[in-house]
PDB file of N, CA and C in Angstrom:
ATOM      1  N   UNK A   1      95.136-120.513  85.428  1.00  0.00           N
ATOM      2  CA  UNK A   1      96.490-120.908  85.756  1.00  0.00           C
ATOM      3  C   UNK A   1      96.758-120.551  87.210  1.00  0.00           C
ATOM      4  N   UNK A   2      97.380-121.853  87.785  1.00  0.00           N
ATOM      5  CA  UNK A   2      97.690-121.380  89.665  1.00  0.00           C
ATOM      6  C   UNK A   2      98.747-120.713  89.175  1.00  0.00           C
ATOM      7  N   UNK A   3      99.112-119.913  90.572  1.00  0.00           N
ATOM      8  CA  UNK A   3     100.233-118.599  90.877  1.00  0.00           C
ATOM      9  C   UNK A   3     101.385-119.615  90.618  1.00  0.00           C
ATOM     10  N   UNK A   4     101.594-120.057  91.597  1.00  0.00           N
ATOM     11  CA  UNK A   4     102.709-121.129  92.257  1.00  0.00           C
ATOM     12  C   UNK A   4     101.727-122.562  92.383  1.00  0.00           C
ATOM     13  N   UNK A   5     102.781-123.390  92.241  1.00  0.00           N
ATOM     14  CA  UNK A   5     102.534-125.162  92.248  1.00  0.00           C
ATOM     15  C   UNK A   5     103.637-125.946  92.321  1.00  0.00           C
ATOM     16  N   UNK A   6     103.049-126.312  93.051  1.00  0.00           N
ATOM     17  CA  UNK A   6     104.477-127.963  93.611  1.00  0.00           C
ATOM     18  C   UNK A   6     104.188-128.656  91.958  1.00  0.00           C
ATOM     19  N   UNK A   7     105.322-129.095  91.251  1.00  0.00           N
ATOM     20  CA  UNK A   7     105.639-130.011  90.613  1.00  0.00           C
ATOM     21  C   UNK A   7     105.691-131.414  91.158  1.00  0.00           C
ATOM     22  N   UNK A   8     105.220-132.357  90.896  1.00  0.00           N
ATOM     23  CA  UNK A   8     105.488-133.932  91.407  1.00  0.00           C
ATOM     24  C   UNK A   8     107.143-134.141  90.468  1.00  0.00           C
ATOM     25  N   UNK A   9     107.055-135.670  91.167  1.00  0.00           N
ATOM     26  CA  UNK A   9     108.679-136.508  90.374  1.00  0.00           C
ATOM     27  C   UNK A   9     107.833-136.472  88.657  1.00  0.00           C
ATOM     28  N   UNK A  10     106.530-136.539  88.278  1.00  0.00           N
ATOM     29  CA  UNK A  10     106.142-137.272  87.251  1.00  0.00           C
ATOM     30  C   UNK A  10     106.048-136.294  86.271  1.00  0.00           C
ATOM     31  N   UNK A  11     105.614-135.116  87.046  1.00  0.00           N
ATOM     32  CA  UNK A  11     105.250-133.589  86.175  1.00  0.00           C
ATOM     33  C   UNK A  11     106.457-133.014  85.858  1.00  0.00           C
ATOM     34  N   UNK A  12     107.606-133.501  86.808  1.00  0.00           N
ATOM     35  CA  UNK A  12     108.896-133.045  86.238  1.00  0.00           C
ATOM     36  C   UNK A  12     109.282-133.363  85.082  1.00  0.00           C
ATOM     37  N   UNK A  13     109.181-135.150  85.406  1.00  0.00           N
ATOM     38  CA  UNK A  13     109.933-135.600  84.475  1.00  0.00           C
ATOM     39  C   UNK A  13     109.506-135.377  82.806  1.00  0.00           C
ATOM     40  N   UNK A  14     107.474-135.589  82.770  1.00  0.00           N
ATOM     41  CA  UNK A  14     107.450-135.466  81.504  1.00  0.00           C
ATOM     42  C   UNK A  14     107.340-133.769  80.897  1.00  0.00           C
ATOM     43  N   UNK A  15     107.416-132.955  81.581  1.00  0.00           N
ATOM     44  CA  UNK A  15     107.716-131.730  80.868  1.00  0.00           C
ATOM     45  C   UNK A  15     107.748-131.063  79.679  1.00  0.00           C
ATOM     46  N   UNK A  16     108.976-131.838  79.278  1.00  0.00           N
ATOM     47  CA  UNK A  16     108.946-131.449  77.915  1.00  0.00           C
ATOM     48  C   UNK A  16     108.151-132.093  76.797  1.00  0.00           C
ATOM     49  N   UNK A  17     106.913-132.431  77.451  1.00  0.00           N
ATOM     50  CA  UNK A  17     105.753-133.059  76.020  1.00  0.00           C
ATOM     51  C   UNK A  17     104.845-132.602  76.999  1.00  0.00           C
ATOM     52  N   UNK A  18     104.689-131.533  78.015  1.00  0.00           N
ATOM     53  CA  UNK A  18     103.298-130.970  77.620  1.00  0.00           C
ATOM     54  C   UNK A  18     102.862-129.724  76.975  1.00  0.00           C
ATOM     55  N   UNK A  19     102.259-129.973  76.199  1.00  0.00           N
ATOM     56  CA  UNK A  19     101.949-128.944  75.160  1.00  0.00           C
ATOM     57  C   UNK A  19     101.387-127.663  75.553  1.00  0.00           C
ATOM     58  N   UNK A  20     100.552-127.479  75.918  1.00  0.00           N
ATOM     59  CA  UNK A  20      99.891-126.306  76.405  1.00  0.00           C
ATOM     60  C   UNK A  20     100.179-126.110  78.302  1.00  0.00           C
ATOM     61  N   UNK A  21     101.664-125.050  77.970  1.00  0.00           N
ATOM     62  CA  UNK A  21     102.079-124.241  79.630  1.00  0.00           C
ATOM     63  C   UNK A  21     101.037-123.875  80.031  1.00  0.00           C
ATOM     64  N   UNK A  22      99.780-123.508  79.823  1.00  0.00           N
ATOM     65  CA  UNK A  22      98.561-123.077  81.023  1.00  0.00           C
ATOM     66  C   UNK A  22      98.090-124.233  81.782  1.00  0.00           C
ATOM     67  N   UNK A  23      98.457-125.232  81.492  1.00  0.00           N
ATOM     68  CA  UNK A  23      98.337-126.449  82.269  1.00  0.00           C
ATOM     69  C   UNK A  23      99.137-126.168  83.172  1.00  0.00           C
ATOM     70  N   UNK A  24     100.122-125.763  83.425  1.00  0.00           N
ATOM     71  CA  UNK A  24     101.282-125.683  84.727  1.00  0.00           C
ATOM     72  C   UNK A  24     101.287-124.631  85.358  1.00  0.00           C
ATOM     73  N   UNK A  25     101.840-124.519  86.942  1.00  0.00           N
ATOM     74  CA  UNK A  25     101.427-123.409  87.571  1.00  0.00           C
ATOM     75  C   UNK A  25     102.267-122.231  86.557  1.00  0.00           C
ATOM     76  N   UNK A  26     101.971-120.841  87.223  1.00  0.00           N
ATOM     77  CA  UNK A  26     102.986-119.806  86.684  1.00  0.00           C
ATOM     78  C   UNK A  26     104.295-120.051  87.366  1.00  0.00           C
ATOM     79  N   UNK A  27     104.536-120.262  88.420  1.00  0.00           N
ATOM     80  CA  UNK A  27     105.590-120.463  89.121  1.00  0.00           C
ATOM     81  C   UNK A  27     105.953-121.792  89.479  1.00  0.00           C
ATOM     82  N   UNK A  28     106.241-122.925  88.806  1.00  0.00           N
ATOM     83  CA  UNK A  28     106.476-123.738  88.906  1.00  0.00           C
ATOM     84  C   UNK A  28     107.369-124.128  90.432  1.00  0.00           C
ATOM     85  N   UNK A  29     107.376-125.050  91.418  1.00  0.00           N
ATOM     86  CA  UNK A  29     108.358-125.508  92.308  1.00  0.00           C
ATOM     87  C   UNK A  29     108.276-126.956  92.511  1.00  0.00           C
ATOM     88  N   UNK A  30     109.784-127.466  93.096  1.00  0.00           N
ATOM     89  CA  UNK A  30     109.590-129.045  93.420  1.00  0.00           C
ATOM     90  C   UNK A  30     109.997-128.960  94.827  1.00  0.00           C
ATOM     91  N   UNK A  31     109.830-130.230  95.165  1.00  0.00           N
ATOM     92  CA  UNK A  31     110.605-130.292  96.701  1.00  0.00           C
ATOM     93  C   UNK A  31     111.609-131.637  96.826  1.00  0.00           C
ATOM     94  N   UNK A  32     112.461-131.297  97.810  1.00  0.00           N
ATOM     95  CA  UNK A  32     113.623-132.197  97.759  1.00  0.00           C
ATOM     96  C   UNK A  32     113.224-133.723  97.648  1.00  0.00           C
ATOM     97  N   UNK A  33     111.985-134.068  97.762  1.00  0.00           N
ATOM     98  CA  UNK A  33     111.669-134.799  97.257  1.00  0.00           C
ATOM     99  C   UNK A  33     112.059-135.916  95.786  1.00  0.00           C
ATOM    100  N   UNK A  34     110.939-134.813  94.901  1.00  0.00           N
ATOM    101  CA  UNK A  34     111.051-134.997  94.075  1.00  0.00           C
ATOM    102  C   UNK A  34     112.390-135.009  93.333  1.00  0.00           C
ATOM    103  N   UNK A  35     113.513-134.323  93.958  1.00  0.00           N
ATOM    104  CA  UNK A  35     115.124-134.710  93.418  1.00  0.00           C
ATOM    105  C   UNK A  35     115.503-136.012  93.871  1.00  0.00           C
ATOM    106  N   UNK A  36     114.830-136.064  94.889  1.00  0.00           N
ATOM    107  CA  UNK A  36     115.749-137.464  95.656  1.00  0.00           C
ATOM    108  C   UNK A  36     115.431-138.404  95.161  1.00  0.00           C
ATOM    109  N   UNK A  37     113.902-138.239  94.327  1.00  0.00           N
ATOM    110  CA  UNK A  37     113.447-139.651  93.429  1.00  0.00           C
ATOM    111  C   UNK A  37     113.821-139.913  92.288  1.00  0.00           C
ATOM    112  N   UNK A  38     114.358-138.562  91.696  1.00  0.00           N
ATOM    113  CA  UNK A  38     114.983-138.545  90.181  1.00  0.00           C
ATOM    114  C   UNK A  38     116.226-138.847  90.207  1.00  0.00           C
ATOM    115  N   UNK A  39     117.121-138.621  91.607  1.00  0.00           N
ATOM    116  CA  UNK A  39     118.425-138.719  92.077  1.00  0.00           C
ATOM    117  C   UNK A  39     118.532-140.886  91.711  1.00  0.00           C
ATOM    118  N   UNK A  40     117.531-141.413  91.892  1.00  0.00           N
ATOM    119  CA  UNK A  40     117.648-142.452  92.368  1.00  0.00           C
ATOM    120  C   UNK A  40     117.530-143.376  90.885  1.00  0.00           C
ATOM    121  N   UNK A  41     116.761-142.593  89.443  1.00  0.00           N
ATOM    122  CA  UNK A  41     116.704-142.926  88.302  1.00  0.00           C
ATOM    123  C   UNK A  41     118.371-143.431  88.171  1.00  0.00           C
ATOM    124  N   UNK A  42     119.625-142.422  87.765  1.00  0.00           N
ATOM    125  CA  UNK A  42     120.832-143.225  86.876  1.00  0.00           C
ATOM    126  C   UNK A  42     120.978-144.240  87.856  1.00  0.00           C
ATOM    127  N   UNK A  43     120.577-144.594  89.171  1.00  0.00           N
ATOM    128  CA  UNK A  43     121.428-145.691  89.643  1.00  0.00           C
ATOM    129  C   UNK A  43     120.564-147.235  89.776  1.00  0.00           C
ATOM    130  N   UNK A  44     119.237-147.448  88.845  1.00  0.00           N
ATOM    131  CA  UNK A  44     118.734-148.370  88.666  1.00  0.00           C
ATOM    132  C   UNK A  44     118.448-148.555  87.383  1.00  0.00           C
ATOM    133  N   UNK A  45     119.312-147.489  86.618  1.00  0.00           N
ATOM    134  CA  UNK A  45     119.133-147.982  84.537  1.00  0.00           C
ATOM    135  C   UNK A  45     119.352-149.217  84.519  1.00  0.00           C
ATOM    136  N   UNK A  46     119.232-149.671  83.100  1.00  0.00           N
ATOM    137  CA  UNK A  46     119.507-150.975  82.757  1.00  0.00           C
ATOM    138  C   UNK A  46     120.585-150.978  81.955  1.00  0.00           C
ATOM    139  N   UNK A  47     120.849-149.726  81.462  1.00  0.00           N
ATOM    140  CA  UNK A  47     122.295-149.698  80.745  1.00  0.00           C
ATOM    141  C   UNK A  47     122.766-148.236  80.713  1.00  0.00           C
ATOM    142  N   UNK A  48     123.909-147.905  80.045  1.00  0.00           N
ATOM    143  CA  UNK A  48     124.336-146.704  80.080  1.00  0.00           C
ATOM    144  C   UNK A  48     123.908-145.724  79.450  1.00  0.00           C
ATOM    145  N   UNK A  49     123.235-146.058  78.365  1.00  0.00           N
ATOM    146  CA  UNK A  49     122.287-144.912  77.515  1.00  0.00           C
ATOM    147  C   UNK A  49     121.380-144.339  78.281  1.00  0.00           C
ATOM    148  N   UNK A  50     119.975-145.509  79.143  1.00  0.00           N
ATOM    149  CA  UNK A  50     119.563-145.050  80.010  1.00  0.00           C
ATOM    150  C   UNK A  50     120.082-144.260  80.985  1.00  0.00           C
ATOM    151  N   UNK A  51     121.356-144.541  81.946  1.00  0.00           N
ATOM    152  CA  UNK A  51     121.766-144.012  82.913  1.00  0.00           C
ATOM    153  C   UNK A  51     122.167-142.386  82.479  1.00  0.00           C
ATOM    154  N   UNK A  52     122.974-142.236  81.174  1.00  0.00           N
ATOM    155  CA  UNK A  52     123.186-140.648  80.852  1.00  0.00           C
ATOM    156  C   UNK A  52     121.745-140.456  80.944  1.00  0.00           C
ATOM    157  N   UNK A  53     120.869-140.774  80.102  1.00  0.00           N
ATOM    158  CA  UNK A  53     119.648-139.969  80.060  1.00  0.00           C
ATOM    159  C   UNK A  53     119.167-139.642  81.491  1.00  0.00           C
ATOM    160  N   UNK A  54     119.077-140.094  82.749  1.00  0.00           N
ATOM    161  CA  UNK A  54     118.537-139.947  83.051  1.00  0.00           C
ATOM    162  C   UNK A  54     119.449-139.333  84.399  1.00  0.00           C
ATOM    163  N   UNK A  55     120.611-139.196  84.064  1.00  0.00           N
ATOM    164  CA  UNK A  55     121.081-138.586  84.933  1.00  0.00           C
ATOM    165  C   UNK A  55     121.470-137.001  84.071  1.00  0.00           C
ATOM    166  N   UNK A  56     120.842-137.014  82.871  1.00  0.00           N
ATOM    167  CA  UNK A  56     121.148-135.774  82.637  1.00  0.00           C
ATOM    168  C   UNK A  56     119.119-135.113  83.166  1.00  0.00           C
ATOM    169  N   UNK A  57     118.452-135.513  83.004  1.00  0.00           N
ATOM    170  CA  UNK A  57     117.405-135.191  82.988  1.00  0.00           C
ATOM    171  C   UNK A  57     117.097-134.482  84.486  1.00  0.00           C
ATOM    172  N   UNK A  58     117.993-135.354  85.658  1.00  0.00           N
ATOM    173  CA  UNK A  58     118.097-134.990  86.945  1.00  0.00           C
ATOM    174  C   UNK A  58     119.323-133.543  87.313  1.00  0.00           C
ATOM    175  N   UNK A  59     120.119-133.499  86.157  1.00  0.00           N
ATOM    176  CA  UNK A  59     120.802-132.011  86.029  1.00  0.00           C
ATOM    177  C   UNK A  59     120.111-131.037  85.623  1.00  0.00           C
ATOM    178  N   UNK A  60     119.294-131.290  84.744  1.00  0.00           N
ATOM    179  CA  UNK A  60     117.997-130.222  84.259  1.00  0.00           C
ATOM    180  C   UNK A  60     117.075-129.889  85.430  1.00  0.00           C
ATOM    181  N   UNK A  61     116.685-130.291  86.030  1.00  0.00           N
ATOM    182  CA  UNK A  61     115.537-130.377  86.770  1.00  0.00           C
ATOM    183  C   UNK A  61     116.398-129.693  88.163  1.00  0.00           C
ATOM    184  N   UNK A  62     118.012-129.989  88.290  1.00  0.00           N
ATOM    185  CA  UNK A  62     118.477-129.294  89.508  1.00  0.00           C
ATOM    186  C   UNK A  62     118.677-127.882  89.105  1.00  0.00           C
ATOM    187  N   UNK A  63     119.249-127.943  87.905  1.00  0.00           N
ATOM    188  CA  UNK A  63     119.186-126.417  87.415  1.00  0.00           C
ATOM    189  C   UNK A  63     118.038-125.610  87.461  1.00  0.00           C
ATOM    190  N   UNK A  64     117.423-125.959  87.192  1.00  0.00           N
ATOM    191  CA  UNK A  64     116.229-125.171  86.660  1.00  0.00           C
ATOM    192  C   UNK A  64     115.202-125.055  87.964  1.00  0.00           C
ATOM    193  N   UNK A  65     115.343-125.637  89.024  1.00  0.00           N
ATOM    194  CA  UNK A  65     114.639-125.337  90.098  1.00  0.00           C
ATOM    195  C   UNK A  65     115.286-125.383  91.217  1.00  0.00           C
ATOM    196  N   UNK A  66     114.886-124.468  92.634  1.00  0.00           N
ATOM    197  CA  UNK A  66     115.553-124.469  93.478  1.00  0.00           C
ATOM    198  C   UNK A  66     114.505-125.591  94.619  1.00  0.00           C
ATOM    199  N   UNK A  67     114.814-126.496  94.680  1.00  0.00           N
ATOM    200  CA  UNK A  67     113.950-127.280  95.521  1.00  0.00           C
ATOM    201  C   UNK A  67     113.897-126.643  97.174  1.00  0.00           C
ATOM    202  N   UNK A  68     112.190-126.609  97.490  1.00  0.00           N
ATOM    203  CA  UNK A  68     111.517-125.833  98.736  1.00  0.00           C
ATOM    204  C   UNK A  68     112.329-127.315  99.439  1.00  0.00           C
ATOM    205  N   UNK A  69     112.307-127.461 100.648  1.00  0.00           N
ATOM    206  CA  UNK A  69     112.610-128.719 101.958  1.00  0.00           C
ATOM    207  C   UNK A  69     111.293-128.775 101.890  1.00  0.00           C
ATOM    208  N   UNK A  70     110.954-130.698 102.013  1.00  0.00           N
ATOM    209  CA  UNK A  70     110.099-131.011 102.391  1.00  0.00           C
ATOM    210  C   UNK A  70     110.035-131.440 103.794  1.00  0.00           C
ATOM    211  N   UNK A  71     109.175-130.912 104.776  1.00  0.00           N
ATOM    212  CA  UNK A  71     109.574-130.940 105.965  1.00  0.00           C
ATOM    213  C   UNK A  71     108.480-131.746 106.817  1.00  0.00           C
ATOM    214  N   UNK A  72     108.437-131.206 108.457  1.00  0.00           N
ATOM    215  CA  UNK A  72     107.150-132.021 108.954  1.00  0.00           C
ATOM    216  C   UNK A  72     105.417-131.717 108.434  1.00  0.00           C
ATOM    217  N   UNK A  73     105.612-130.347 108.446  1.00  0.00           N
ATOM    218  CA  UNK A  73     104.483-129.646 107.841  1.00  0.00           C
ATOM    219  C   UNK A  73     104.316-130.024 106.693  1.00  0.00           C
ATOM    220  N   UNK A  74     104.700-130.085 105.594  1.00  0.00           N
ATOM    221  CA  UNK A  74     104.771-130.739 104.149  1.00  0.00           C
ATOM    222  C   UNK A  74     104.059-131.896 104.329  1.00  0.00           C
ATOM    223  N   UNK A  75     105.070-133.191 105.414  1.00  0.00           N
ATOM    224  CA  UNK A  75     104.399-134.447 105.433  1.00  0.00           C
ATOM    225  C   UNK A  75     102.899-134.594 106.041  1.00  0.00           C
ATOM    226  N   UNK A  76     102.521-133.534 106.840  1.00  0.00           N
ATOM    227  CA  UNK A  76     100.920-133.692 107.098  1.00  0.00           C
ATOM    228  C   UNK A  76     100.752-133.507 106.481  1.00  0.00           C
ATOM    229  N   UNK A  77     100.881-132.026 105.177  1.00  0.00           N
ATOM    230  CA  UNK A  77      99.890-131.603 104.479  1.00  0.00           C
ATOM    231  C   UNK A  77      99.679-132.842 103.287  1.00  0.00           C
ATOM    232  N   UNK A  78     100.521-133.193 103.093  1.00  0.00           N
ATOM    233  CA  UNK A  78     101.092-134.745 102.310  1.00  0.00           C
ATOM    234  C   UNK A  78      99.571-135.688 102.562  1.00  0.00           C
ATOM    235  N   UNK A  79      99.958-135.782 104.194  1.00  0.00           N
ATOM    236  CA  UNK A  79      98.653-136.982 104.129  1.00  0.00           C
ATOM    237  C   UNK A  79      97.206-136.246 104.444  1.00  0.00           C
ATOM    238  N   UNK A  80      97.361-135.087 104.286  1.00  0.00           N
ATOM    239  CA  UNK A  80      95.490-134.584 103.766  1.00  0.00           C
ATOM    240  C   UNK A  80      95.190-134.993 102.539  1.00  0.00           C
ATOM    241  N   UNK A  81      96.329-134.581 101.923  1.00  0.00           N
ATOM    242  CA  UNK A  81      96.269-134.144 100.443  1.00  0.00           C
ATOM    243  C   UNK A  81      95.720-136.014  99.606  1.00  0.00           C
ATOM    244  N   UNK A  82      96.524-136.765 100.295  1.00  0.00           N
ATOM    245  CA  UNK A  82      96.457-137.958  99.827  1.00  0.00           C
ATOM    246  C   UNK A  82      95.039-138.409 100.309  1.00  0.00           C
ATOM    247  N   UNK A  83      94.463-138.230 101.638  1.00  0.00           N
ATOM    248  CA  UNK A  83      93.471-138.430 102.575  1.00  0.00           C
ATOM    249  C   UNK A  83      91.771-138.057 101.113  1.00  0.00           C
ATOM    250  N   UNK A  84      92.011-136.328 100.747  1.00  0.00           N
ATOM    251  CA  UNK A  84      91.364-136.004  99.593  1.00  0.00           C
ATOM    252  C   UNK A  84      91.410-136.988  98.666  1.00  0.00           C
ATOM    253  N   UNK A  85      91.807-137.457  98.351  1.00  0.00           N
ATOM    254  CA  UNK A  85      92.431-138.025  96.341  1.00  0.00           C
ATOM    255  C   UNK A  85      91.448-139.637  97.196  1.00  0.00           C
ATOM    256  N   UNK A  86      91.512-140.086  98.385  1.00  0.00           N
ATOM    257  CA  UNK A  86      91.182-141.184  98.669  1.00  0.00           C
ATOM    258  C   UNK A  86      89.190-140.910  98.521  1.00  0.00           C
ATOM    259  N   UNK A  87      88.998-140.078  99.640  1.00  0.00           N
ATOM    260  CA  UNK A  87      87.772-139.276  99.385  1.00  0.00           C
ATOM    261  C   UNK A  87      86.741-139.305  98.233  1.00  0.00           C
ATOM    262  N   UNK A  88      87.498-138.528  97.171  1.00  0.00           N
ATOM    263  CA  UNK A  88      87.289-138.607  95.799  1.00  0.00           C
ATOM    264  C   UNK A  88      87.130-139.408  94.894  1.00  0.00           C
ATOM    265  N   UNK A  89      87.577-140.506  95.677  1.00  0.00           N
ATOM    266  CA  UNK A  89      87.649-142.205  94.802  1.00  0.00           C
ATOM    267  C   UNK A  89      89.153-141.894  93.843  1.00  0.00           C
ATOM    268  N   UNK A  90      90.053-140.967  94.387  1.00  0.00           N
ATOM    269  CA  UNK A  90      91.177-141.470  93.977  1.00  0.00           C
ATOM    270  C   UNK A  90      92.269-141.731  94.797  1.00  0.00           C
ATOM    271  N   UNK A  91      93.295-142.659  93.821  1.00  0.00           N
ATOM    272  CA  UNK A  91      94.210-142.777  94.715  1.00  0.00           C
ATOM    273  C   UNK A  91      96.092-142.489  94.631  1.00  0.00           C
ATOM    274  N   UNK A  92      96.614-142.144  95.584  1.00  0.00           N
ATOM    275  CA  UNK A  92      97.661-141.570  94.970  1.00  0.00           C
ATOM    276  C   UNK A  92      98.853-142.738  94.856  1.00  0.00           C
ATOM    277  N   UNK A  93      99.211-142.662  93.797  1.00  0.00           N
ATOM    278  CA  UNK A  93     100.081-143.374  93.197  1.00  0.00           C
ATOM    279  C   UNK A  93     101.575-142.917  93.235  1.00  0.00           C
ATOM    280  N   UNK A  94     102.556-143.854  93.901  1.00  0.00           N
ATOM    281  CA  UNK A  94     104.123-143.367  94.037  1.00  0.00           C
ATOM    282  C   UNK A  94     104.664-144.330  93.269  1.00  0.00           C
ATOM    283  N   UNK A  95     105.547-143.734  92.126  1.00  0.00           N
ATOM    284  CA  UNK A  95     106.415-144.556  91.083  1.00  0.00           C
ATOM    285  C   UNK A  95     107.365-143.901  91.058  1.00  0.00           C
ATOM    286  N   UNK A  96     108.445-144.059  90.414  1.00  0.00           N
ATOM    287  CA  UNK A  96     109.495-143.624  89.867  1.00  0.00           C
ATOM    288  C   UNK A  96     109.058-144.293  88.217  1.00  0.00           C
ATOM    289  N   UNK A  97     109.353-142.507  87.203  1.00  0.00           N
ATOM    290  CA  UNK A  97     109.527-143.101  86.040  1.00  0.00           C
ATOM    291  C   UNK A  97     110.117-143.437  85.006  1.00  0.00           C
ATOM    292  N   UNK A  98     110.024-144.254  83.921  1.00  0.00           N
ATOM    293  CA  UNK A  98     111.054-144.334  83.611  1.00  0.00           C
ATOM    294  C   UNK A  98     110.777-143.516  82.307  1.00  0.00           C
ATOM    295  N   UNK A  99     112.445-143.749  81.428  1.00  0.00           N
ATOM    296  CA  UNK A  99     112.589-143.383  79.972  1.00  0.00           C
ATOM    297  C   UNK A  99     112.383-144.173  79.213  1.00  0.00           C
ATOM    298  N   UNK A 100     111.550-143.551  78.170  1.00  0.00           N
ATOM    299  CA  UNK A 100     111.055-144.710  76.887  1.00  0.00           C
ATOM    300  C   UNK A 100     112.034-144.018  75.868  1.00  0.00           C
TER     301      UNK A 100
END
């Protein structure tokens, strides 16, 4: 288990279905980021059920973490990090997700 770990928008969101916490850092963190992408979920629902859900899901996630600033340093380390995953034969993928 890492000490500390950046959470993504995706690791936030599905959370509560992963089963085994040693998968996640001990110290979980997000960055303003990742709020600003969840910020952006209630205002492209398709209806209002969606929109509570998912604007409550973005109250959870403000509560429960104090988001680090993602800053200039962040955004290089950003494009190493992505630079790796390319390397590796992977590639990094930006979505916003939704609720099923």
């Amino acid at each position: 288990m890492t000490e500390r770990g950046i959470l993504d928008t995706n690791a936030v969101f599905l959370l509560s279905r992963i089963k085994d916490p040693a998968t996640l850092p001990k110290y979980p963190v997000v960055t303003t980021i990742t709020i600003a992408e969840l910020s952006v979920g209630p205002h492209v629902a398709d209806n209002d059920i969606e929109r509570a859900a998912r604007q409550s899901h973005l109250q959870q996630a403000e509560s429960d973490f104090e988001p680090i600033p993602f800053d200039s340093a962040a955004a290089r380390a950003f494009g190493r990090v992505a630079s790796d995953l390319r390397t590796a034969g992977r590639e990094h993928k930006k979505h916003v997700p939704t609720m099923h």
